[in-house]
Protein backbone atom coordinates (compact mmCIF):
# COMPACT_ATOMS: atom_id res chain seq x y z
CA UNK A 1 0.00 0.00 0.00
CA UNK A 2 1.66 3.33 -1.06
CA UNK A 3 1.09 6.66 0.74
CA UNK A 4 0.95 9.80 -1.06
CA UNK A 5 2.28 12.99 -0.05
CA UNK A 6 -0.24 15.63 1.19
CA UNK A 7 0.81 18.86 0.04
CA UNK A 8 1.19 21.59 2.38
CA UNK A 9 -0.29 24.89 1.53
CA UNK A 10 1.91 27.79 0.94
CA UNK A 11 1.51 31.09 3.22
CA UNK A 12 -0.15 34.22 0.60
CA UNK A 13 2.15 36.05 -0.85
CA UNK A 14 3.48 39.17 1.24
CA UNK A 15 2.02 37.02 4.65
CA UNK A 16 5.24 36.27 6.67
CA UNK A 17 4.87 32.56 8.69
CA UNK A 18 4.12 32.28 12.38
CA UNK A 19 6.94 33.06 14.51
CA UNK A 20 7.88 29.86 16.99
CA UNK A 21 8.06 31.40 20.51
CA UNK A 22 11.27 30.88 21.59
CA UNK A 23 11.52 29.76 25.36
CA UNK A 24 13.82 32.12 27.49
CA UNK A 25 17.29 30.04 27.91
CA UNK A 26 18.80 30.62 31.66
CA UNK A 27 21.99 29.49 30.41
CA UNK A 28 24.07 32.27 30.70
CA UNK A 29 22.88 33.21 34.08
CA UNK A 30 24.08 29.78 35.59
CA UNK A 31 27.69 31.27 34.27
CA UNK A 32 27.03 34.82 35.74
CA UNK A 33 25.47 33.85 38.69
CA UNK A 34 27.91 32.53 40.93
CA UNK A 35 29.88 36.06 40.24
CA UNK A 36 26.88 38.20 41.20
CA UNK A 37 26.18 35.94 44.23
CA UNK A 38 29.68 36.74 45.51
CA UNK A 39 29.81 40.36 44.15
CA UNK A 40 26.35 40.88 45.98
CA UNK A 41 27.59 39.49 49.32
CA UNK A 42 31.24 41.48 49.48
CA UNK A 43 30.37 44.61 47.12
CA UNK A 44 27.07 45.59 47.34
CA UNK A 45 25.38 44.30 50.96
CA UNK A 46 28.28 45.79 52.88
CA UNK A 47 27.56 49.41 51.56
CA UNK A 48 23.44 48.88 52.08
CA UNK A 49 24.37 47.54 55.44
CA UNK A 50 26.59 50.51 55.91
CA UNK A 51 23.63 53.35 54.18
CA UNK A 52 21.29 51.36 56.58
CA UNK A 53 23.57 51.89 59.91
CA UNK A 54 24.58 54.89 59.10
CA UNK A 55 20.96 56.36 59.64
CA UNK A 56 20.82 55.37 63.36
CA UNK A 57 22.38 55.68 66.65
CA UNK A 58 23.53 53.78 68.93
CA UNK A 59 23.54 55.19 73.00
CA UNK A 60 24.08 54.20 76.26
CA UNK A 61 20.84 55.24 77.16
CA UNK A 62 17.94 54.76 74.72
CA UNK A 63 19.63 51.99 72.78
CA UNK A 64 19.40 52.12 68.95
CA UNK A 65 17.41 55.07 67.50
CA UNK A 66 16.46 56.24 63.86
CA UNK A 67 17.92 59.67 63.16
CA UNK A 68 18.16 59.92 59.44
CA UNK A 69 20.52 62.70 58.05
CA UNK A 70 21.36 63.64 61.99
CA UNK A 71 25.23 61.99 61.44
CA UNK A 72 25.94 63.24 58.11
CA UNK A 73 25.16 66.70 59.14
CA UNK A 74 27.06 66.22 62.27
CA UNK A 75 30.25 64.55 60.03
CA UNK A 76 29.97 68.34 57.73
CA UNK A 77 30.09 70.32 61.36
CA UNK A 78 33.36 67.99 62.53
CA UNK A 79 36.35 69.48 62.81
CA UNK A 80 38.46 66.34 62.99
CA UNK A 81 37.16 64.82 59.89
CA UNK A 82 37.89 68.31 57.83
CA UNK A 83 41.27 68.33 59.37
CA UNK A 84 41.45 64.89 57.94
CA UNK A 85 40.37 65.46 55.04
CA UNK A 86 42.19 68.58 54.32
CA UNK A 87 45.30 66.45 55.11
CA UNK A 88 44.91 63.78 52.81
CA UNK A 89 43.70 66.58 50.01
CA UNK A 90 47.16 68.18 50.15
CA UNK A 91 48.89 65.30 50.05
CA UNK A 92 47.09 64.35 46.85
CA UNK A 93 48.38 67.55 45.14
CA UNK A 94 51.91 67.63 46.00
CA UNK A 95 52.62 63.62 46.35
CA UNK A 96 50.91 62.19 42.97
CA UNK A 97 52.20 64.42 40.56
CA UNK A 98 55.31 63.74 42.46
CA UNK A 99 55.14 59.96 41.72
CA UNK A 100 53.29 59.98 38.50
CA UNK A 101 55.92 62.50 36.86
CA UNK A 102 59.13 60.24 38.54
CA UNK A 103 57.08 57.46 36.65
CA UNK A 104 56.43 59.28 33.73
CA UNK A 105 60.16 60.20 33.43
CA UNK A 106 61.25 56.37 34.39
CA UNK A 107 58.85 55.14 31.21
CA UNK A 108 60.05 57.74 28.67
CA UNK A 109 63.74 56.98 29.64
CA UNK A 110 63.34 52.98 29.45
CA UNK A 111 61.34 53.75 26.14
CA UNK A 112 64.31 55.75 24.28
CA UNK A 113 66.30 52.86 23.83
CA UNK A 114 69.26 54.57 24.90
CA UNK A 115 69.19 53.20 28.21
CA UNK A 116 72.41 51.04 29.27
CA UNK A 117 70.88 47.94 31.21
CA UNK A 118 67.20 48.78 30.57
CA UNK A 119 65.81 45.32 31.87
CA UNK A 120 67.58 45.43 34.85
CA UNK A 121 66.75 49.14 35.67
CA UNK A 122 63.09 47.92 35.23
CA UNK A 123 62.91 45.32 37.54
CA UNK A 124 64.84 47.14 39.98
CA UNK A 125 61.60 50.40 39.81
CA UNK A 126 59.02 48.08 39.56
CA UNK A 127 60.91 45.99 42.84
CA UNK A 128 59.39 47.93 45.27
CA UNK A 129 55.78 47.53 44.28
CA UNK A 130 55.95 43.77 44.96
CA UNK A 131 57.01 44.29 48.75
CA UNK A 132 53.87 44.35 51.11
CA UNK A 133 52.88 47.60 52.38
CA UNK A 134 53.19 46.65 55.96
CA UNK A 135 56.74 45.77 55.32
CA UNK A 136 57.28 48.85 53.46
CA UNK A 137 56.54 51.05 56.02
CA UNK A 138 58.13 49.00 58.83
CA UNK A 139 61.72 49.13 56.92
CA UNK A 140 61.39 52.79 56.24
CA UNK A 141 60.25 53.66 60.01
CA UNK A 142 63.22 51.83 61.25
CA UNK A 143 65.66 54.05 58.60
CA UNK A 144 63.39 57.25 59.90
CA UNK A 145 64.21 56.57 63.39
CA UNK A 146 66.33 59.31 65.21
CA UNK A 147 67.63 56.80 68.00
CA UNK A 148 67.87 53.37 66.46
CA UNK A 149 67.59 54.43 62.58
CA UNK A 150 69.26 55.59 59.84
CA UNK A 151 68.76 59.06 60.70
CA UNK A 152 69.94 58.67 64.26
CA UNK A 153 73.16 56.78 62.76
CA UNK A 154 74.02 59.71 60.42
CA UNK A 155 73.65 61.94 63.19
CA UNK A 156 76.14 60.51 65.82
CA UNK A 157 78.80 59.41 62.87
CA UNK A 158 78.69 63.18 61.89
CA UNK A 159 77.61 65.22 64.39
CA UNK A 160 74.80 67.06 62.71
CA UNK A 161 71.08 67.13 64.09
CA UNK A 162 68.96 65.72 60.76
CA UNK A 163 65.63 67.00 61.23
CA UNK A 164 63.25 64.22 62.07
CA UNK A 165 61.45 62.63 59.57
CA UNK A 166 58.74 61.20 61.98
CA UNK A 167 57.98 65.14 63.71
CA UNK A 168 54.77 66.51 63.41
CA UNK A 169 55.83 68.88 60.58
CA UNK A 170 57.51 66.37 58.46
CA UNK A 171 55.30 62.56 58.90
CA UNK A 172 53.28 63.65 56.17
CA UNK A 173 55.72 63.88 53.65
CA UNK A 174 57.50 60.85 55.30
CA UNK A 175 54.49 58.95 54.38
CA UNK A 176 54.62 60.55 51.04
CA UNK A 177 57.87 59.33 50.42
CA UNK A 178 57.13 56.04 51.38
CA UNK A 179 54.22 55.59 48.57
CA UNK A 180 55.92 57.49 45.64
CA UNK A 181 58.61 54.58 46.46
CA UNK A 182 56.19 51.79 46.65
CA UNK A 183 54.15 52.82 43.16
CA UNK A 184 56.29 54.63 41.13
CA UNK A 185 57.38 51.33 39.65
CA UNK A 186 53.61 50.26 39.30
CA UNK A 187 52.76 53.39 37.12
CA UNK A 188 56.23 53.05 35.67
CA UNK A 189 54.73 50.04 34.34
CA UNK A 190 51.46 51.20 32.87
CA UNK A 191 53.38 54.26 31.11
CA UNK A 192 55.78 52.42 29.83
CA UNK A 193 52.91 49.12 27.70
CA UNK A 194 51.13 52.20 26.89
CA UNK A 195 54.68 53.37 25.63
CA UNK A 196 55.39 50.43 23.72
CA UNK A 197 51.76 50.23 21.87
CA UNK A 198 53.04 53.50 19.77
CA UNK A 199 53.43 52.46 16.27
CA UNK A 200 57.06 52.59 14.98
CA UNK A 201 55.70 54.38 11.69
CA UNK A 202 54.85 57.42 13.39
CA UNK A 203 58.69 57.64 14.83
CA UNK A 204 59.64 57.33 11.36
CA UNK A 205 57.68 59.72 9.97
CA UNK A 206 58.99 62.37 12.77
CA UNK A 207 62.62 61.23 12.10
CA UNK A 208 61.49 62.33 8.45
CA UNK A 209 60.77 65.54 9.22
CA UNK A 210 63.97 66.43 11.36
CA UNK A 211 61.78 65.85 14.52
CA UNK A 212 63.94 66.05 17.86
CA UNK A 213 63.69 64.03 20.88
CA UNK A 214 61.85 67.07 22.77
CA UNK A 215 59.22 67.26 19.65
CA UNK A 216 58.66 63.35 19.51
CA UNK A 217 57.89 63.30 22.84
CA UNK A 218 55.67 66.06 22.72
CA UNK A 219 53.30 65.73 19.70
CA UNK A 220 53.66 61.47 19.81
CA UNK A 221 54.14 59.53 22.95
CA UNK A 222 52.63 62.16 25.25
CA UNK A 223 49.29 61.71 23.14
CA UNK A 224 49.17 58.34 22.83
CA UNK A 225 49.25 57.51 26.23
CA UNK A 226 46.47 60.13 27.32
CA UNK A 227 44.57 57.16 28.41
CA UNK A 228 46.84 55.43 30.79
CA UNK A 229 48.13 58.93 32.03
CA UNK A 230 44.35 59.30 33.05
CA UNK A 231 43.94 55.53 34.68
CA UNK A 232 47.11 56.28 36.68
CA UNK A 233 45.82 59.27 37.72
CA UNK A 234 42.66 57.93 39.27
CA UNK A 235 44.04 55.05 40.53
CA UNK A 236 46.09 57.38 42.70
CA UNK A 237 43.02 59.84 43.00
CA UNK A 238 41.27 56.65 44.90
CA UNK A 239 44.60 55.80 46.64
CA UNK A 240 45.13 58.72 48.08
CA UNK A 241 41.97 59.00 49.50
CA UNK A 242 42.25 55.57 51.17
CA UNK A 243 45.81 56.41 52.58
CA UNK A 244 45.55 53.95 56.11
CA UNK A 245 48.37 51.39 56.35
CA UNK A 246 51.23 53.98 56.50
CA UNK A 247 49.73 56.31 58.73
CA UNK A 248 47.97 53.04 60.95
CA UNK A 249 51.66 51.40 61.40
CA UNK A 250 53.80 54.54 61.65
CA UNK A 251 51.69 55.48 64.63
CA UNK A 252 53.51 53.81 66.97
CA UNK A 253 56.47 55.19 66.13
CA UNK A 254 55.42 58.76 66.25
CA UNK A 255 52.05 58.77 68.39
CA UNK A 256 52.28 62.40 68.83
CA UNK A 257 52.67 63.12 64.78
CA UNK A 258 49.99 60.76 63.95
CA UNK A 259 46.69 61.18 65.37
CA UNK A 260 43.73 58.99 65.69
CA UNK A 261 42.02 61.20 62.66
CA UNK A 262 45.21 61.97 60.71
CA UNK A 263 43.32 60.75 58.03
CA UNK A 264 39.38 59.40 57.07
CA UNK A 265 40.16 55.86 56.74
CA UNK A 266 42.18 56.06 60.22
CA UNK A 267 39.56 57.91 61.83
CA UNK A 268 36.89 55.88 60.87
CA UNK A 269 38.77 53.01 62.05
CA UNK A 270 39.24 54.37 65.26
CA UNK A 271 35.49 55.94 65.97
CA UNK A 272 34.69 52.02 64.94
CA UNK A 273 37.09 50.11 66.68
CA UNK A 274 37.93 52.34 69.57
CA UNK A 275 35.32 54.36 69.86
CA UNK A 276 32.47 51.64 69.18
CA UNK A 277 30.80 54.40 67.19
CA UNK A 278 29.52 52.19 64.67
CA UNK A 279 26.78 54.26 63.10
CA UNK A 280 29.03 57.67 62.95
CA UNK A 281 32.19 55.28 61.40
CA UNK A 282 29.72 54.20 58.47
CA UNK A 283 28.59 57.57 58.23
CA UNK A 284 32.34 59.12 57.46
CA UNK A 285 32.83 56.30 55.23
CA UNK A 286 30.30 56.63 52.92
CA UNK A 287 31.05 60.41 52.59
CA UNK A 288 34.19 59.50 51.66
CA UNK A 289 33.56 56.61 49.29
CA UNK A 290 31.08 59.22 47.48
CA UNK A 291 33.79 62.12 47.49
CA UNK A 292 36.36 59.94 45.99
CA UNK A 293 33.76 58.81 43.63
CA UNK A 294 33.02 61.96 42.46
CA UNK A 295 36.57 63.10 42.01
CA UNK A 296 38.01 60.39 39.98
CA UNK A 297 34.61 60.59 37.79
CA UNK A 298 35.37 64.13 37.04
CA UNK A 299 38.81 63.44 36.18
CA UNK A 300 37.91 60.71 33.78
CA UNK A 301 35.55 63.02 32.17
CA UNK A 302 38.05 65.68 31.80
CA UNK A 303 40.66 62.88 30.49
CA UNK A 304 38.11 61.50 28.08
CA UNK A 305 37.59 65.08 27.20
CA UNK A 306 41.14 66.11 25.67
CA UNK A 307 41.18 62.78 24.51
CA UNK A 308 38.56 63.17 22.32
């Protein structure tokens, strides 16, 4: 018994066929997901928990209270967190230029080719970066010490009186010197692959035209690496702003130079660890997290700016 074919009829002209509905596939969420769970649970519920603390109070007497704006207004009235903050703001202008133009300099000079030994020269910058903060600063408060330090040796083997590095006047720009040494080699780095992206033709082209060293650096490398000058410069925008583990560990070794609110990350540390002023810590955080926020978005729009 044959079976014959039943034709099927063919849609009118200019009438387009049904559409299957295509069932929504949950496949790429089961490769996000496990990334948002953790970036949920260690990115974005510590800063609701700290917006949610921050709005209360916690007393001796009454307990836990809801006062809304009460310790952000009283955080704008403080006079320790300004002098904090106006602490950390000069250090950003006069210590990351500082680094970022010993960096810049570092990068153009390994770039030139002229350099004698230009692999070991940057190792030896970027060195530094790899040594732990905490270390850091412990090996360059022992050198600043004016009894069992470096300074203190130079001192009684020549008879001079080298101002300490550790006074009141002068921790700040200890500090300072102890970053631009840790990260100069880290932006070294970033100038100098942003260096080495440059195409060769344009170096040609400027040889051409009787260009000079001065000129190529100028109009051509300065140019192209816009970008990473911008990166760098947030990076240490942000850094700047968090400046804690120098000032935290050199506190023992000048407790009258560094105070409990030498900077915002120290003295929220202390109002929450110290002071067990939990709501008030979360409060100075956040203002801080939001100021720095603001900042380095302002730079990058300036940055992006030029660029364009």
């Amino acid at each position: 018994m044959t079976q014959t074919a039943v034709p099927i009829a063919a849609p009118p002209a200019g009438e387009a066929l049904p559409r299957r509905r295509s069932r929504p596939s949950w496949a790429g969420w089961g490769f996000v997901g496990p990334f948002m769970a953790v970036f949920t649970l260690v990115f974005l519920a510590p800063i609701a928990y700290s917006l949610w603390i921050s709005l209360f109070r916690t007393q001796l007497v009454g307990g836990t209270a809801f006062v809304g704006l009460e310790n952000y207004s009283r955080a704008l009235q403080d006079p320790q967190f300004w002098s904090a903050l106006s602490r950390v703001s000069v250090f950003l202008v006069v210590q990351v230029p500082v680094m970022l133009g010993i960096a810049l300099l570092v990068a153009l000079a390994l770039d030139s080719g002229r350099l004698y030994g230009r692999d070991f020269f940057r190792i030896s910058i970027f060195l530094p970066y790899a040594v732990p903060a905490v270390v850091a600063t412990l090996m360059w408060g022992f050198m600043y010490g004016t009894r069992f330090g470096l300074v203190g040796n130079i001192n009684e083997a020549f008879g001079i009186s080298v101002p300490n590095p550790l006074s009141p006047d002068l921790v700040l720009a200890a500090i300072g010197n102890i970053v631009t040494w840790e990260f100069v080699g880290y932006n070294m780095l970033i100038f100098y692959s942003a260096l080495r992206t440059v195409p060769t033709s344009l170096y040609e082209a400027a040889q051409i035209d009787g260009a000079g060293q001065w000129r190529v650096i100028t109009a051509i490398k300065l140019p192209a690496i816009r970008g990473a000058l911008v990166v760098a410069g947030i990076f240490s925008i942000i850094g700047s702003f968090q400046l804690f583990n120098e000032p935290s560990i050199l506190q023992n070794l000048a407790p009258n130079a560094i105070t409990t609110y030498f900077t915002p990350n120290l003295y929220a540390f202390s109002l929450s660890f110290s002071g067990q002023q939990y709501n008030y810590s979360a409060t100075v955080a956040i203002i801080m997290g939001v100021l720095t926020m603001v900042i380095a978005y302002v730079v990058q729009l300036r940055g992006m700016r030029k660029e364009a």
